[in-house]
Protein backbone atom coordinates (compact mmCIF):
# COMPACT_ATOMS: atom_id res chain seq x y z
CA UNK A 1 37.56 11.12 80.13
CA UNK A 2 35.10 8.76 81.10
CA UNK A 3 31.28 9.53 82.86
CA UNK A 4 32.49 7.91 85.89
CA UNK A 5 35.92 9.90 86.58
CA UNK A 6 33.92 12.77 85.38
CA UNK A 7 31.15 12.12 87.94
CA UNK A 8 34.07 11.31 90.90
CA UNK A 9 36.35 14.30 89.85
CA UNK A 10 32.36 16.18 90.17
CA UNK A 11 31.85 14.95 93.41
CA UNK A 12 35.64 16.03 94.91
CA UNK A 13 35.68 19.32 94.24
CA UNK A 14 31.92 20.22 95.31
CA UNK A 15 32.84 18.18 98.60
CA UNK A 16 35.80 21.09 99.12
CA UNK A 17 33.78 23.54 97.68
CA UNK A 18 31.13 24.24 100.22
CA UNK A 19 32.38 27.70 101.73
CA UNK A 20 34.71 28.96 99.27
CA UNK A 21 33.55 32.73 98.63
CA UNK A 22 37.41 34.29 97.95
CA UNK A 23 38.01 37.12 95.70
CA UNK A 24 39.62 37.36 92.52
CA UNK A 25 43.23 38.87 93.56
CA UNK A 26 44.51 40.80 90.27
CA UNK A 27 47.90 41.70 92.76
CA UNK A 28 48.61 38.26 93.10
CA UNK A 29 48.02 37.46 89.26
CA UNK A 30 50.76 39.70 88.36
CA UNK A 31 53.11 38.73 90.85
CA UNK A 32 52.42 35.06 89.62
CA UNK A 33 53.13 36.09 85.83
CA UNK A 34 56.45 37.72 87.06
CA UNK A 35 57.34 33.95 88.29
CA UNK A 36 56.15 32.41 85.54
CA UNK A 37 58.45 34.81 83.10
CA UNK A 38 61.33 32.71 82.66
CA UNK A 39 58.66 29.94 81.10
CA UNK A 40 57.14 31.78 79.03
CA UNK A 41 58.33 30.16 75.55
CA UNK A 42 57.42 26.90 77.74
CA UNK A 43 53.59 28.04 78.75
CA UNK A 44 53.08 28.98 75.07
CA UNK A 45 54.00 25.55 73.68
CA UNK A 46 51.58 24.38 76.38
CA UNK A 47 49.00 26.37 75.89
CA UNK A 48 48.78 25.61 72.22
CA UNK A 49 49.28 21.33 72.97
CA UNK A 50 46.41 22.07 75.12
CA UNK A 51 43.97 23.43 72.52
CA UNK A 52 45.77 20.95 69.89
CA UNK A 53 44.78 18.21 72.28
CA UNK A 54 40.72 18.86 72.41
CA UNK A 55 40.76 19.35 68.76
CA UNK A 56 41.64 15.92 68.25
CA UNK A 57 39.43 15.06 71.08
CA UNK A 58 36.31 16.36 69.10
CA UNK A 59 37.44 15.68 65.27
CA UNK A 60 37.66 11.49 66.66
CA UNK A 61 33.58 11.68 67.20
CA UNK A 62 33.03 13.49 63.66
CA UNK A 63 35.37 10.77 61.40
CA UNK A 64 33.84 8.02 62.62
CA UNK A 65 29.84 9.44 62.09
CA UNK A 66 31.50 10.14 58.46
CA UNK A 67 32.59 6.46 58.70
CA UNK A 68 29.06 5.13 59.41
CA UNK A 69 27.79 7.38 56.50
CA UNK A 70 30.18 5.39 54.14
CA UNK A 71 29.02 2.39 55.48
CA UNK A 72 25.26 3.11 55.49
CA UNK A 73 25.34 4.78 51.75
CA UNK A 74 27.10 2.14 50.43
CA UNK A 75 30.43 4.24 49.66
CA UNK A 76 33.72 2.89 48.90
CA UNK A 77 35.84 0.99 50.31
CA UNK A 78 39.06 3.17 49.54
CA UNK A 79 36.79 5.69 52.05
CA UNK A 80 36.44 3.95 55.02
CA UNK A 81 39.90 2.60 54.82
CA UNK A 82 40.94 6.31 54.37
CA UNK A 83 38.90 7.23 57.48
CA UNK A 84 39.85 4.93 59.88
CA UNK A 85 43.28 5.35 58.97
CA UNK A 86 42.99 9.05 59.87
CA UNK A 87 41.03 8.00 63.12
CA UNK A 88 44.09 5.58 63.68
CA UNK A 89 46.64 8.41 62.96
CA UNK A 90 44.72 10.82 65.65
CA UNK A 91 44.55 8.61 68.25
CA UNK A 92 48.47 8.50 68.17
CA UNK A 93 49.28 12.15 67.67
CA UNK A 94 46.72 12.63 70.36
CA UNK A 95 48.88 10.06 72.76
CA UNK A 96 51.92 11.69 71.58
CA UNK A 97 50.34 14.91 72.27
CA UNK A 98 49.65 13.87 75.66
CA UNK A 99 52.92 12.70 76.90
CA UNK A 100 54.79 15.98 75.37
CA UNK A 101 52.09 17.61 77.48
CA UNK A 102 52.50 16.01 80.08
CA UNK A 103 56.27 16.35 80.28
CA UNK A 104 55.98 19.95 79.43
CA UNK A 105 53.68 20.80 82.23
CA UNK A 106 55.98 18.64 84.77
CA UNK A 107 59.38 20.99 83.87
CA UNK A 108 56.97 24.14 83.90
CA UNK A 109 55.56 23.16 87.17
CA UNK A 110 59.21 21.78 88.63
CA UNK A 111 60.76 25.13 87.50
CA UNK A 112 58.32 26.97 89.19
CA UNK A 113 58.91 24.66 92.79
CA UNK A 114 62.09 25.56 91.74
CA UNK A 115 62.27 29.46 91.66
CA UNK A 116 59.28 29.82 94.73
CA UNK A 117 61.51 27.34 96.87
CA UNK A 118 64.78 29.18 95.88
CA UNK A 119 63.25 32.73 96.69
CA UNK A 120 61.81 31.55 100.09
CA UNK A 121 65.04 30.24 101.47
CA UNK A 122 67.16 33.40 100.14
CA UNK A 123 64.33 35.75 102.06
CA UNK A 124 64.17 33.16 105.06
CA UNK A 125 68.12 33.29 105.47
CA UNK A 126 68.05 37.30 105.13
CA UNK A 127 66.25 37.45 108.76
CA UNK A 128 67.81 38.08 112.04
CA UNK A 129 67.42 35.81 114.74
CA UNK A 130 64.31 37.07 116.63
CA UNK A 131 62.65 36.23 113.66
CA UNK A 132 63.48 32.16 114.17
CA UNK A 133 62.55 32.56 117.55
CA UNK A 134 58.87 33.95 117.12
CA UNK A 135 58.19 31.58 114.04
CA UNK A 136 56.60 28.28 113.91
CA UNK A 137 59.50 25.93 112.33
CA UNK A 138 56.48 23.67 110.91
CA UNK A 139 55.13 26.25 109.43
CA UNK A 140 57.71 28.25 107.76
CA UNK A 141 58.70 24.27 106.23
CA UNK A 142 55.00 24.17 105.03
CA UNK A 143 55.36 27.48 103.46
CA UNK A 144 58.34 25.75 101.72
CA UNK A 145 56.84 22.76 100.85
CA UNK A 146 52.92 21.70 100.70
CA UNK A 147 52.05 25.53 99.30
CA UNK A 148 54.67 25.82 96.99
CA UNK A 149 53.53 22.78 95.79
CA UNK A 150 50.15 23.77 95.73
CA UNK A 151 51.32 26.11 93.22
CA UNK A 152 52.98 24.68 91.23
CA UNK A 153 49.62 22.77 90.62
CA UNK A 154 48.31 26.15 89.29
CA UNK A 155 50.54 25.40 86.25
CA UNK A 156 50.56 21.74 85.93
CA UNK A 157 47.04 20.80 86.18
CA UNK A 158 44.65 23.95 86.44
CA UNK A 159 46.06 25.85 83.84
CA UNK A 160 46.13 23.15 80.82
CA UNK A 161 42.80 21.53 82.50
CA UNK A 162 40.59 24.93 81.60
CA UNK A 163 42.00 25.75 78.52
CA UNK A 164 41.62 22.37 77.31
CA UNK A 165 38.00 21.67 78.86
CA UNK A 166 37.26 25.43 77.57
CA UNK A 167 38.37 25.05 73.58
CA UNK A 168 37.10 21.10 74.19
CA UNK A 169 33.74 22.45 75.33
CA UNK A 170 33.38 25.66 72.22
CA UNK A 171 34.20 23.19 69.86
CA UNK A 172 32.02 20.06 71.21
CA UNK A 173 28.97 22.50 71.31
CA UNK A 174 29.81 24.04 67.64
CA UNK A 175 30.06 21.10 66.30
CA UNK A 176 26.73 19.92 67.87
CA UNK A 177 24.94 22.24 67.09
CA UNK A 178 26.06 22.01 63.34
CA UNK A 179 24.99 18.34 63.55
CA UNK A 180 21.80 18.81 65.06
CA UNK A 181 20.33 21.87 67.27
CA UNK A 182 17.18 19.50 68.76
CA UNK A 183 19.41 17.01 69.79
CA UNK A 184 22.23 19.52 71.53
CA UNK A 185 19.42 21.40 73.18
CA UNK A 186 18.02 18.64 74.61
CA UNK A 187 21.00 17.52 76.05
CA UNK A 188 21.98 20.65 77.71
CA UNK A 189 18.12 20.48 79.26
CA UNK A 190 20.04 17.59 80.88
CA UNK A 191 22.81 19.07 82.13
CA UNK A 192 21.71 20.85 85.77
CA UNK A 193 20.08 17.10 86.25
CA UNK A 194 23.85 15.91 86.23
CA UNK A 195 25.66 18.97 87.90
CA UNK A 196 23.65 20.51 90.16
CA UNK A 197 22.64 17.42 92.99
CA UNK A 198 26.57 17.14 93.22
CA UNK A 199 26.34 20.31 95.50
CA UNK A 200 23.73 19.57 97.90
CA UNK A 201 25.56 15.46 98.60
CA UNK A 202 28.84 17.27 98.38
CA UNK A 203 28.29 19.43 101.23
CA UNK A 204 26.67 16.19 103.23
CA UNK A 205 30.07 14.19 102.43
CA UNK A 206 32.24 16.83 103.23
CA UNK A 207 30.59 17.29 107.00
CA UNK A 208 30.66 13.76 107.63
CA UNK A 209 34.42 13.94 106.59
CA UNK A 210 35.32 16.49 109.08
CA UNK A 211 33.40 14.35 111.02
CA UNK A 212 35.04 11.51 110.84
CA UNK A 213 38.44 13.53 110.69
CA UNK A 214 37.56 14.95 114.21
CA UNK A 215 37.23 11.82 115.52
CA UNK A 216 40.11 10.32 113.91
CA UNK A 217 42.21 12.76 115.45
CA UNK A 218 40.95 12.23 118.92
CA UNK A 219 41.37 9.13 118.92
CA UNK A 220 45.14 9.60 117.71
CA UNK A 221 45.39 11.82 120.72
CA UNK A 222 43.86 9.17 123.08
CA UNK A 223 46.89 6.93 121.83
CA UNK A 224 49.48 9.07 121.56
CA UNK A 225 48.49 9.96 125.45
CA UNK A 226 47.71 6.78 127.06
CA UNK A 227 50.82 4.69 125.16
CA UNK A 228 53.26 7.00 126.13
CA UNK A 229 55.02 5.80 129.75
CA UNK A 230 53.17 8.63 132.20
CA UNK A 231 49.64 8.02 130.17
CA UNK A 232 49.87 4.47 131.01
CA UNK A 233 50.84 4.98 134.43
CA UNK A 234 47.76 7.10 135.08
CA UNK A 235 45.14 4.82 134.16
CA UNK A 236 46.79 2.01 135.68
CA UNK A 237 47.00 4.40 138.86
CA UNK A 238 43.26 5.10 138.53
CA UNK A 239 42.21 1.46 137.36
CA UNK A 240 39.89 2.62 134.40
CA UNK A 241 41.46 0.74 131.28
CA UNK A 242 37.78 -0.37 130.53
CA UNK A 243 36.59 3.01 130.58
CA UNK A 244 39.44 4.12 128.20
CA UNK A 245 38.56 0.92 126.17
CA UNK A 246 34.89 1.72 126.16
CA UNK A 247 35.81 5.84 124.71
CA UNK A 248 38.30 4.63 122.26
CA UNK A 249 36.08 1.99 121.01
CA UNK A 250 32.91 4.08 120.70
CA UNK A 251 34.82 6.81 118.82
CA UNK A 252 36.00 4.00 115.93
CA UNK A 253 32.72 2.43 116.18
CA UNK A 254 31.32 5.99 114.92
CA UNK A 255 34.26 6.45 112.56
CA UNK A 256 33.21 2.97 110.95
CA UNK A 257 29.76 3.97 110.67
CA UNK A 258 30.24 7.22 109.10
CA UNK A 259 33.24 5.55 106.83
CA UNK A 260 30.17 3.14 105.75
CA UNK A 261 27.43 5.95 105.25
CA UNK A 262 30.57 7.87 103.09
CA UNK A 263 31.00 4.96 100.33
CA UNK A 264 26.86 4.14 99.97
CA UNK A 265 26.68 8.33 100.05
CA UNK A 266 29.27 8.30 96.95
CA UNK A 267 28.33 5.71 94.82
CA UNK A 268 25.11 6.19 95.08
CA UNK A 269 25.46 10.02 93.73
CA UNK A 270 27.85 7.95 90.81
CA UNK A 271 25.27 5.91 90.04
CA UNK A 272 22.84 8.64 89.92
CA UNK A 273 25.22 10.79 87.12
CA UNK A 274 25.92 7.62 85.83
CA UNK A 275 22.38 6.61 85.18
CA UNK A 276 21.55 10.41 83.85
CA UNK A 277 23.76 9.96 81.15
CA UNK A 278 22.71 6.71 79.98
CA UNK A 279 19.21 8.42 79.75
CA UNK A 280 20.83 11.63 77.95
CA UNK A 281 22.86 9.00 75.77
CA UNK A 282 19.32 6.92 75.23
CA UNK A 283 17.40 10.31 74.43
CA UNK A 284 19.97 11.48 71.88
CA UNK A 285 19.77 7.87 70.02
CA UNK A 286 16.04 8.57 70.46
CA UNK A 287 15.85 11.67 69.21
CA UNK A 288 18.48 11.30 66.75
CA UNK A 289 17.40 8.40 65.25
CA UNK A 290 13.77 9.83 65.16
CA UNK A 291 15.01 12.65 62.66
CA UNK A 292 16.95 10.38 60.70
CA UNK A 293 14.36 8.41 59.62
CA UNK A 294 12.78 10.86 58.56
CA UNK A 295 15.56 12.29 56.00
CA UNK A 296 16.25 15.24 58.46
CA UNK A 297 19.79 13.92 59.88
CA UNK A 298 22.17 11.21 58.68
CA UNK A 299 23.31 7.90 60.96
CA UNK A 300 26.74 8.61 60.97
CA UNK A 301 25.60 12.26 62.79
CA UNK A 302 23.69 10.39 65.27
CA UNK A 303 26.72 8.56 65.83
CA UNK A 304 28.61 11.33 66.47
CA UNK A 305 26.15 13.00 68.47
CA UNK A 306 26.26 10.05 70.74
CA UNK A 307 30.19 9.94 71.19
CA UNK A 308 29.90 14.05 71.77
CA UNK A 309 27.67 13.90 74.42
CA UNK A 310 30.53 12.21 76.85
CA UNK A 311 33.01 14.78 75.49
CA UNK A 312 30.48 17.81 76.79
CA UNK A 313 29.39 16.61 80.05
CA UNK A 314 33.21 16.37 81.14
CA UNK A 315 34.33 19.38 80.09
CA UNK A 316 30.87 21.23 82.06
CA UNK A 317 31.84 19.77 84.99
CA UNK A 318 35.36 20.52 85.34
CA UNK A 319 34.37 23.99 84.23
CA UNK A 320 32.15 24.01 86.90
CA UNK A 321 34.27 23.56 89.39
CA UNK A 322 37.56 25.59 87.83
CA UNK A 323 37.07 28.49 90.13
CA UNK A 324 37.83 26.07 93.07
CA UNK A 325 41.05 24.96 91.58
CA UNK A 326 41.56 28.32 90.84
CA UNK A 327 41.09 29.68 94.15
CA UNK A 328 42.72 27.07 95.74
CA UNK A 329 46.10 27.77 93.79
CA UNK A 330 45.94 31.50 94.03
CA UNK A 331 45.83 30.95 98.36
CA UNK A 332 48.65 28.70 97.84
CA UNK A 333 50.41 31.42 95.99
CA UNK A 334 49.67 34.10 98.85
CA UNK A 335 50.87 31.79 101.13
CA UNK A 336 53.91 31.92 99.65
CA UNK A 337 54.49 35.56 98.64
CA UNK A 338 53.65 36.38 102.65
CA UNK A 339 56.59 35.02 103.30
CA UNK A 340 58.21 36.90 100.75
CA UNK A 341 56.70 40.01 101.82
CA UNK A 342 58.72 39.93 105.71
CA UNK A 343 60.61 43.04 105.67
CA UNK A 344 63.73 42.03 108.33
CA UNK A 345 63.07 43.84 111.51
CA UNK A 346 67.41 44.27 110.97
CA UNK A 347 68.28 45.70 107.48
CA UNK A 348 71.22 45.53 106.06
CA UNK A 349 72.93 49.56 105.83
CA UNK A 350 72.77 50.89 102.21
CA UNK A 351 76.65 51.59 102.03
CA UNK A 352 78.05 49.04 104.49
CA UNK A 353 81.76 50.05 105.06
CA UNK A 354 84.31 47.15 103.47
CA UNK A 355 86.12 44.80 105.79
CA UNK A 356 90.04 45.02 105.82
CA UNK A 357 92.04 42.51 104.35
CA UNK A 358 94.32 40.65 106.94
CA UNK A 359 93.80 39.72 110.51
CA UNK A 360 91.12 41.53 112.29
CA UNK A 361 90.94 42.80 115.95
CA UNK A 362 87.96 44.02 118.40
CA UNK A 363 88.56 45.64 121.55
CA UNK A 364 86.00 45.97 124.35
CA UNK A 365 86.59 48.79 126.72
CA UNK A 366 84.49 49.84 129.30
CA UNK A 367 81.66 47.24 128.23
CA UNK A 368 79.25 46.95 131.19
CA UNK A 369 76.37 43.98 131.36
CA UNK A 370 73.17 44.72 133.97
CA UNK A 371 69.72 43.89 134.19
CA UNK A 372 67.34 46.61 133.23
């Protein structure tokens, strides 16, 4: 992952972050692991791809310091040959890696839409009719759809993305500090430079996009209202289409304006994390470079220092904001088992007597109808 997506992905989740002080529902973890049973062989295969994956993220950075060492010390030929084709041979298992990954996490995560969407509509269907006629349609349909998909996202994307940014980070830092303990400390001194102004701009971004969505949605209203047949008869009837003119323009004037503030607000905080890691990136050649002239560290480590720096930063961020995703997939999973939880106000008896075989009659008699 690159310093840019890293700083973006950063700046998302502290803009949706602002606000989120949930707790940690153990109830709902175990009700999730009962779903996630029937994948089980699936999520171990995944699980271990995952960690397979950021050990061939870190081992790229450490052949190709070992490369520069061959190269500066004069070694053989045979050696660097030898090395690069191992650094060639990673880079495919790592692709390959990737795509099995990939297409493992999409059959977990579509089996899981699968059983959630399955056991809503079986519970929905068990419920009598007074039930259809209190309920929302929209929002039994979004119970169905956007939160089940939200989490199936638990599976597909937050799972594998904290196990891998967890054994990417252990390793990253062990292998650091192995290299060099001045240089690793000195770029974790760095670190709350890159992570921590993301929270103060993210909350700024994320009220001028509730801002703008406010407004958005007014004006939405506005149209929806005066294009429809009576709308447009009123304010022809009242003779203010310039005043209407003058509101709707005035709201997308401010829309524009905040829509203009947004972008300078978010690539100026890119730049910023952007520029912080060229200076951790220039301090670590600095630094690095410092102790190996003097005989305390070799070029190829400095190297590999260098290329290990990119591969910390991005996994500290995402950490950082893994509770978030979390969260965010244990509501959607709530959502979901609320549903689940409706007891039918009508229950089905226990030991419902058999219906005869052949035609069947009813007789009414004496059946009287009155108001109460």
């Amino acid at each position: 992952m690159s310093m840019e997506v890293t700083a973006w992905m950063s700046l998302y989740h502290t803009m949706n972050q602002d606000g989120d002080r949930r707790k940690f529902s153990v109830k709902t973890v175990r009700r999730i692991l009962v779903f996630a049973g029937p994948h089980r062989r699936d999520l171990t295969i995944f699980l271990i791809l995952s960690v397979l994956s950021a050990v061939l993220v870190v081992a790229t950075p450490v052949l190709a310091g070992r490369v520069v060492n061959a190269i500066v010390d004069n070694g053989e030929v045979s050696t660097v040959v030898t090395l690069s084709v191992i650094i060639a041979v990673i880079a495919v298992l790592e692709a390959a890696v990737g795509l099995f990954s990939r297409w493992l996490s999409s059959r977990i995560g579509e089996g899981l839409i699968l059983d959630l969407r399955r056991a809503v509509f079986t519970h929905v269907q068990r419920m009598p009719v007074a039930f259809f006629t209190r309920t929302r349609t929209g929002a039994l349909v979004s119970r169905l759809n956007n939160d089940v998909i939200g989490a199936q996202r638990a599976f597909s994307d937050t799972l594998s993305g904290v196990v891998t940014n967890l054994v990417a980070l252990v390793l990253t830092l062990a292998v650091m500090l192995q290299l060099s303990w001045q240089v690793t400390v000195l770029a974790l001194i760095l670190l709350p430079v890159f992570v921590l102004p993301a929270r103060r701009m993210g909350r700024q971004l994320a009220a001028m996009e509730r801002e703008a969505a406010n407004h958005n949605s007014a004006m939405t209203t506005q149209m929806t209202e005066r294009f429809s047949a009576p709308g447009a008869t009123l304010v022809k009837l009242f003779g203010r289409p310039a005043d209407e003119a003058f509101e709707f323009t005035t709201r997308a004037s401010r829309v524009r304006d905040i829509g203009v503030r947004t972008a300078m607000y978010q690539w100026v905080f890119v730049t910023a994390l952007l520029l912080v890691s060229a200076l951790a990136l220039a301090l670590v050649y600095g630094l690095g470079g410092y102790l190996a002239l003097r005989g305390n560290l070799d070029a190829g480590d400095v190297v590999a220092l260098a290329l290990l720096l990119a591969r910390l930063y991005a996994p500290l961020t995402a950490l950082a904001s893994a509770r978030l995703e979390v969260m965010t997939a244990l509501v959607s999973f709530e959502r979901v088992f609320e549903v689940l939880d409706l007891v039918p106000l009508i229950g089905e008896p226990a030991n419902p007597r058999p219906v005869p075989d052949g035609p069947v009659t009813m007789t009414f008699d004496d059946v009287r109808f009155s108001y109460p």
